[in-house]
PDB file of N, CA and C in Angstrom:
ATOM      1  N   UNK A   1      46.196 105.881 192.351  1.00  0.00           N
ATOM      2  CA  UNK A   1      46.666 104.528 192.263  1.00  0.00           C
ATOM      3  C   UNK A   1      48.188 104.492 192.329  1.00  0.00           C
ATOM      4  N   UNK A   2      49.125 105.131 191.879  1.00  0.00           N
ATOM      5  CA  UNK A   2      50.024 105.211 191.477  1.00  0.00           C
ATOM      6  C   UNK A   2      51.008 105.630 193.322  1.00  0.00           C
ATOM      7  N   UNK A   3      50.353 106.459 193.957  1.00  0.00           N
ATOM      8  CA  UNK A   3      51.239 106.840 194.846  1.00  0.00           C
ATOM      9  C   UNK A   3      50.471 105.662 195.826  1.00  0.00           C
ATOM     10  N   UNK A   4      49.549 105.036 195.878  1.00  0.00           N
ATOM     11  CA  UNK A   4      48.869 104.339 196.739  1.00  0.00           C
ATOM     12  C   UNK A   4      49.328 103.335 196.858  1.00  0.00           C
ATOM     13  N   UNK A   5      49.499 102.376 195.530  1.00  0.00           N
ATOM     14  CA  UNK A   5      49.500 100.847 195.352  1.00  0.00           C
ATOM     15  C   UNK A   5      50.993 100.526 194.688  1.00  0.00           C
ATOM     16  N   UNK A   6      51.583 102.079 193.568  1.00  0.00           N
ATOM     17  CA  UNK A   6      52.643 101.931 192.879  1.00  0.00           C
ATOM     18  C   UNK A   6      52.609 101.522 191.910  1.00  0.00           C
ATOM     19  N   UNK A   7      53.824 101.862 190.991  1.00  0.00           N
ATOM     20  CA  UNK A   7      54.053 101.603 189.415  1.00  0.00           C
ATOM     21  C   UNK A   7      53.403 100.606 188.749  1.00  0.00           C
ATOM     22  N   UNK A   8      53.393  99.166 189.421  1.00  0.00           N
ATOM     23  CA  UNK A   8      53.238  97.974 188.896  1.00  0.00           C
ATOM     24  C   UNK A   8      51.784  97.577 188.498  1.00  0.00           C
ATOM     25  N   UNK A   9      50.914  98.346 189.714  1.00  0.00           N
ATOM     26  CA  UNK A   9      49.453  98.281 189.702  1.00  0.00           C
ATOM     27  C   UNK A   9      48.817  98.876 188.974  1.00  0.00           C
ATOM     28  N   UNK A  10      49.768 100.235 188.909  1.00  0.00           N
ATOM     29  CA  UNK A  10      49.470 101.583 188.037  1.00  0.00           C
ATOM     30  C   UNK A  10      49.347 100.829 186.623  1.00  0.00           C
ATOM     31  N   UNK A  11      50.093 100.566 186.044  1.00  0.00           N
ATOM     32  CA  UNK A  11      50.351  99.866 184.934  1.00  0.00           C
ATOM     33  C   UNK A  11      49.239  98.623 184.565  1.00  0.00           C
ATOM     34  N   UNK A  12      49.136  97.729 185.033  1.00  0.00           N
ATOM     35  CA  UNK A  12      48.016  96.664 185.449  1.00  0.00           C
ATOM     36  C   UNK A  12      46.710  97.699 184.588  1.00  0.00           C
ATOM     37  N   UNK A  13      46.622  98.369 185.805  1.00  0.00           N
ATOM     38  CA  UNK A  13      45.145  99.455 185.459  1.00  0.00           C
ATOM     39  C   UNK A  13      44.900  99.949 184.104  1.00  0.00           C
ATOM     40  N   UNK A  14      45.997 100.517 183.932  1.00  0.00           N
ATOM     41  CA  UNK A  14      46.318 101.455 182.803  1.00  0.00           C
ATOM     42  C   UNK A  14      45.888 100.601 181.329  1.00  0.00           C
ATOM     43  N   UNK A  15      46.739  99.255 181.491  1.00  0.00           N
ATOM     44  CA  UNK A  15      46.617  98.354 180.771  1.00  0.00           C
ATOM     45  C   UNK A  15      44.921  98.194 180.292  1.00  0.00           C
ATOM     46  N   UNK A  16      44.527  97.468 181.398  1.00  0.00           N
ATOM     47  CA  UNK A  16      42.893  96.815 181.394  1.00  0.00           C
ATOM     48  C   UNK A  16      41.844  98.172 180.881  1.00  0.00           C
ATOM     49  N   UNK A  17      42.284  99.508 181.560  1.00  0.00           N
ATOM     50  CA  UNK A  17      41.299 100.507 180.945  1.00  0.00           C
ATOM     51  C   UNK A  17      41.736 100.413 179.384  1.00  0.00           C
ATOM     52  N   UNK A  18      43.258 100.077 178.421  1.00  0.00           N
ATOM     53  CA  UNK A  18      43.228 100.138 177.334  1.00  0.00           C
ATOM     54  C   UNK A  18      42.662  99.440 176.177  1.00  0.00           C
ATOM     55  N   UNK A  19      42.781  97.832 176.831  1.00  0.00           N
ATOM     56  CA  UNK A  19      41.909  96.694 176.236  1.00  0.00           C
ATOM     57  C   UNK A  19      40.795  96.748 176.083  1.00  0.00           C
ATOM     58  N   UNK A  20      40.284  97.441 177.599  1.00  0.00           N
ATOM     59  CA  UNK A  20      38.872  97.370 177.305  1.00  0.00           C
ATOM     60  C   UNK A  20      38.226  98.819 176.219  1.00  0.00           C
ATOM     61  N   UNK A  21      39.458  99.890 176.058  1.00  0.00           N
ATOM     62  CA  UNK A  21      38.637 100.685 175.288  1.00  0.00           C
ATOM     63  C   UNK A  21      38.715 100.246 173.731  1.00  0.00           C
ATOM     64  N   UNK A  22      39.554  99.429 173.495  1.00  0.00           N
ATOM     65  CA  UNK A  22      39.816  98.627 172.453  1.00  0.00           C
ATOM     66  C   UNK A  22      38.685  97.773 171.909  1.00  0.00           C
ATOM     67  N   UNK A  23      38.146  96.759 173.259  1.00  0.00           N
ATOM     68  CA  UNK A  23      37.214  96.259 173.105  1.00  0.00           C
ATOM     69  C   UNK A  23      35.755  96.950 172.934  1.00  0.00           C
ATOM     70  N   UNK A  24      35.490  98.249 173.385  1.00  0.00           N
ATOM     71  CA  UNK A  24      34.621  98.503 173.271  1.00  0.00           C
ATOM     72  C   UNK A  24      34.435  99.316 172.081  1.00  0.00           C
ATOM     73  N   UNK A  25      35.347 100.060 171.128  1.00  0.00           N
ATOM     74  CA  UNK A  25      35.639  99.979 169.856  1.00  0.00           C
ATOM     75  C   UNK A  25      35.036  99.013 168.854  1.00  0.00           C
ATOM     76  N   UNK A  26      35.779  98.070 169.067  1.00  0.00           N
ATOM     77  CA  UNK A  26      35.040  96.715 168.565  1.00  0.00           C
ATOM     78  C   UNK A  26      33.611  96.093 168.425  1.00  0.00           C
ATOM     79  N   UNK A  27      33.034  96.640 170.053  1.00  0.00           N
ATOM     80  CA  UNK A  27      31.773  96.318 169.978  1.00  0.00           C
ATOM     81  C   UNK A  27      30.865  97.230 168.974  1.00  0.00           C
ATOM     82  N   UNK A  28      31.178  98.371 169.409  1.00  0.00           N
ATOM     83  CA  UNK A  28      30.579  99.568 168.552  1.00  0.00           C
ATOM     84  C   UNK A  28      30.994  99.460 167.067  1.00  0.00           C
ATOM     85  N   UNK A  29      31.944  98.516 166.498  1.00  0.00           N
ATOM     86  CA  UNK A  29      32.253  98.540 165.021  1.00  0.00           C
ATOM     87  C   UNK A  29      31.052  97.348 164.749  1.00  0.00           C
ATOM     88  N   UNK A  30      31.211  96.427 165.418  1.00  0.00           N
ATOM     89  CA  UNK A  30      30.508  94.790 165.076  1.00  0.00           C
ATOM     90  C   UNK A  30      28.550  95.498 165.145  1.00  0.00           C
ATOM     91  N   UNK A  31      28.575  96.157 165.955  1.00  0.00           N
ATOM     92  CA  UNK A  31      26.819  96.262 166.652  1.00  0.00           C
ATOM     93  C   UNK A  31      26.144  96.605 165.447  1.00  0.00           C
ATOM     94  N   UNK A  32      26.667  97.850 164.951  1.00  0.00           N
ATOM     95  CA  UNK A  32      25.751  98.295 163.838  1.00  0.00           C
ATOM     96  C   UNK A  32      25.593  97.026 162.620  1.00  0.00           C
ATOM     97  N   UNK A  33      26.450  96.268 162.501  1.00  0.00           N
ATOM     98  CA  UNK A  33      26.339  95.637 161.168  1.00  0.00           C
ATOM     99  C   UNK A  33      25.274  94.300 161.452  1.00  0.00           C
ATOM    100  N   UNK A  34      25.183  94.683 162.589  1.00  0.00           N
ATOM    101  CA  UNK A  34      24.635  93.215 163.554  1.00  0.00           C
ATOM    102  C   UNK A  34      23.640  93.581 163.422  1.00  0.00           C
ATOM    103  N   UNK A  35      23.277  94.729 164.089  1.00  0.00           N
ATOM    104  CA  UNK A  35      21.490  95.431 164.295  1.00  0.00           C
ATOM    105  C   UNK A  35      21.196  95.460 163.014  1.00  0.00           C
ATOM    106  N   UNK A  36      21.452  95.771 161.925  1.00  0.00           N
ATOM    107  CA  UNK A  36      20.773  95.609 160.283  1.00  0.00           C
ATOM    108  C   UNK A  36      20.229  94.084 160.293  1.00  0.00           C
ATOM    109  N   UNK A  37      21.011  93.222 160.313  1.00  0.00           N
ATOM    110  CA  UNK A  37      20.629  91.688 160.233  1.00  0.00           C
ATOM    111  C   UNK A  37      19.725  90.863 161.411  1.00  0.00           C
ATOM    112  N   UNK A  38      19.386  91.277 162.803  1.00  0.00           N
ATOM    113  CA  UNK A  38      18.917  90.604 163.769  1.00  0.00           C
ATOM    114  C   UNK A  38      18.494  90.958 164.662  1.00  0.00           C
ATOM    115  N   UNK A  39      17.460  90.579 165.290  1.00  0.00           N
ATOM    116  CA  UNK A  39      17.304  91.487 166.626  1.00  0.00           C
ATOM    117  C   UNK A  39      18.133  91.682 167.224  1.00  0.00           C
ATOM    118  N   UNK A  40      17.865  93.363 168.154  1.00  0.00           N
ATOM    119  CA  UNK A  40      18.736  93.894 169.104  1.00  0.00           C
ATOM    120  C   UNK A  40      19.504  92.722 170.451  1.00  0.00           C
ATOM    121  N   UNK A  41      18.324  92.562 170.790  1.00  0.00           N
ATOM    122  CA  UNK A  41      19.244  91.122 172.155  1.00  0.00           C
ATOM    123  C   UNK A  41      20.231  90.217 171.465  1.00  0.00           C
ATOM    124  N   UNK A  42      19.794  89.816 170.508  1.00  0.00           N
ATOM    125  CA  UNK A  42      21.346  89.099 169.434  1.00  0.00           C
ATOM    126  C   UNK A  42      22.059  89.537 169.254  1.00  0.00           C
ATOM    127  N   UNK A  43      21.930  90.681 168.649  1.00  0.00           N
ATOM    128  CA  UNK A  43      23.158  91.320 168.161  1.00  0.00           C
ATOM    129  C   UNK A  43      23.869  92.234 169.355  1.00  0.00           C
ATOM    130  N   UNK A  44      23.020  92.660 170.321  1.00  0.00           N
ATOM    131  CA  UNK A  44      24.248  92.639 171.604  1.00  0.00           C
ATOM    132  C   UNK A  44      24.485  91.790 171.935  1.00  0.00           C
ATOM    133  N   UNK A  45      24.368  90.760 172.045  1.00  0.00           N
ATOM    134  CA  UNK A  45      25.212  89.523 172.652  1.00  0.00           C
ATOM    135  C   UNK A  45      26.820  88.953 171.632  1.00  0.00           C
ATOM    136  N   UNK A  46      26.020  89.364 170.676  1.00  0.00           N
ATOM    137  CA  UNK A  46      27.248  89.088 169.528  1.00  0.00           C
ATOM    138  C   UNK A  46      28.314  89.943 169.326  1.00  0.00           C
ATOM    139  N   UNK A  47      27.925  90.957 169.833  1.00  0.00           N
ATOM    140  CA  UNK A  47      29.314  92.155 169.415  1.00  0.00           C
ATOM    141  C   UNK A  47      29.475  92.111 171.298  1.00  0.00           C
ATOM    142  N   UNK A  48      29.132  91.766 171.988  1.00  0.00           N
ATOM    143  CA  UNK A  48      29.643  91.667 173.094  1.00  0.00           C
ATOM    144  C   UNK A  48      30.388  90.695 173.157  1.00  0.00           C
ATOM    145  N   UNK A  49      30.552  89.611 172.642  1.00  0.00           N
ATOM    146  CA  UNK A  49      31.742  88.583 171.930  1.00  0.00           C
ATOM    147  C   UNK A  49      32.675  89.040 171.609  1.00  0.00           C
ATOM    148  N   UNK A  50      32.295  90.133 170.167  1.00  0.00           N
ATOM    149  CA  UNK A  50      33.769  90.837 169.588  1.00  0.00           C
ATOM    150  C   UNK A  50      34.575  91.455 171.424  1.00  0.00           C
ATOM    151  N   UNK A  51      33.850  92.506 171.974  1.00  0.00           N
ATOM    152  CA  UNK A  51      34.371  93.358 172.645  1.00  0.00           C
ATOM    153  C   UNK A  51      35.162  92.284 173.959  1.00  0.00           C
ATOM    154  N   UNK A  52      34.810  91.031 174.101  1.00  0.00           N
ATOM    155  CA  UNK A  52      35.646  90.449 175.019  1.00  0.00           C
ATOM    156  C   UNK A  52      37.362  89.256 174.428  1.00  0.00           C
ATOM    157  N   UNK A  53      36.845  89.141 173.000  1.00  0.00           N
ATOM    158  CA  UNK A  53      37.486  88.876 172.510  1.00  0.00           C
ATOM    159  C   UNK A  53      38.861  89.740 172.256  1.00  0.00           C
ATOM    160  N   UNK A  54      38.444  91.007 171.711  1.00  0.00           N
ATOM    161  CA  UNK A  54      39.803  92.157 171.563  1.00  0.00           C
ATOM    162  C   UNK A  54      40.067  92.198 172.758  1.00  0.00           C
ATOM    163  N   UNK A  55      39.417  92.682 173.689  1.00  0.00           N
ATOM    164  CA  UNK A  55      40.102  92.683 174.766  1.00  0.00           C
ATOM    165  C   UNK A  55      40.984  92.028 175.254  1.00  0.00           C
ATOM    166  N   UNK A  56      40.650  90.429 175.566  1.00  0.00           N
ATOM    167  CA  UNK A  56      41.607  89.422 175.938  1.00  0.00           C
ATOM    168  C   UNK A  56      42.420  89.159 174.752  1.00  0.00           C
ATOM    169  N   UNK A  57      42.141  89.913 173.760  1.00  0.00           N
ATOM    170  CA  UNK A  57      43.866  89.490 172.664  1.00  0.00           C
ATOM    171  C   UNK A  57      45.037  90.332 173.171  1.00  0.00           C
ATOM    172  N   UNK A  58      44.153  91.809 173.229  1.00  0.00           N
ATOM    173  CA  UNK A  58      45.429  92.474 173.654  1.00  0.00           C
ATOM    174  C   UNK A  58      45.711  92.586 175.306  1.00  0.00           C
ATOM    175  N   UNK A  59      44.764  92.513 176.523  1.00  0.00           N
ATOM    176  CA  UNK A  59      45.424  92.305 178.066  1.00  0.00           C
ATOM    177  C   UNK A  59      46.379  91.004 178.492  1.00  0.00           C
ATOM    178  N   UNK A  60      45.748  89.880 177.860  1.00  0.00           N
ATOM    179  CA  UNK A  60      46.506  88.595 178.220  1.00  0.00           C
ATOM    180  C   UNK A  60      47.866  88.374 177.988  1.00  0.00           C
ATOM    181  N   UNK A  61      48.127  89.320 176.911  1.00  0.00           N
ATOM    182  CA  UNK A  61      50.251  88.843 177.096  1.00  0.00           C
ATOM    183  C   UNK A  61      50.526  89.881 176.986  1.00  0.00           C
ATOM    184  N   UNK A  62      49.830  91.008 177.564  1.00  0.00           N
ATOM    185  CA  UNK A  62      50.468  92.199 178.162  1.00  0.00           C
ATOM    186  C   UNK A  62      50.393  92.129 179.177  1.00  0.00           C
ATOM    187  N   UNK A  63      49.814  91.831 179.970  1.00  0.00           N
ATOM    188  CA  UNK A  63      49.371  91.322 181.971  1.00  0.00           C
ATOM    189  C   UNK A  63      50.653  89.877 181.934  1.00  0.00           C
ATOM    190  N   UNK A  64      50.417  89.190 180.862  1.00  0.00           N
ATOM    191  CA  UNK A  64      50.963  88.005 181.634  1.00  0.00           C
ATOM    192  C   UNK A  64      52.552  88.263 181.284  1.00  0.00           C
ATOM    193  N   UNK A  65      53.253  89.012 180.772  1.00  0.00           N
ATOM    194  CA  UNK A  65      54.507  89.272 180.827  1.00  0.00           C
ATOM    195  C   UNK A  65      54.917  89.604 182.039  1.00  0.00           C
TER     196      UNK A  65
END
């Protein structure tokens, strides 16, 4: 990416793979406490909330700078 597209894109990327490992952190913290209380299809849908939520806290005013 980096010699292809350059720094700026590089960065972009770099970024979105970090949010999202952030977010998926998140999901994996929220799931278990979820799966005790509700069925499985709920409670992935619900910690799939958390994981888009962290995400877009931390990509959106790091991308949009």
């Amino acid at each position: 990416m980096l010699l292809d597209k350059g720094g700026h894109a590089a960065r972009e990327n770099a970024t979105g793979m970090l949010a999202g490992s952030a977010g998926m952190i998140a999901y994996a913290a929220a799931a278990v406490p979820l799966l005790r209380r509700m069925r499985a299809s709920y409670a992935a849908a619900a910690a799939l909330g958390a994981w888009v939520a962290v995400a877009a806290i931390i990509a959106v005013p790091v991308l949009s700078a």
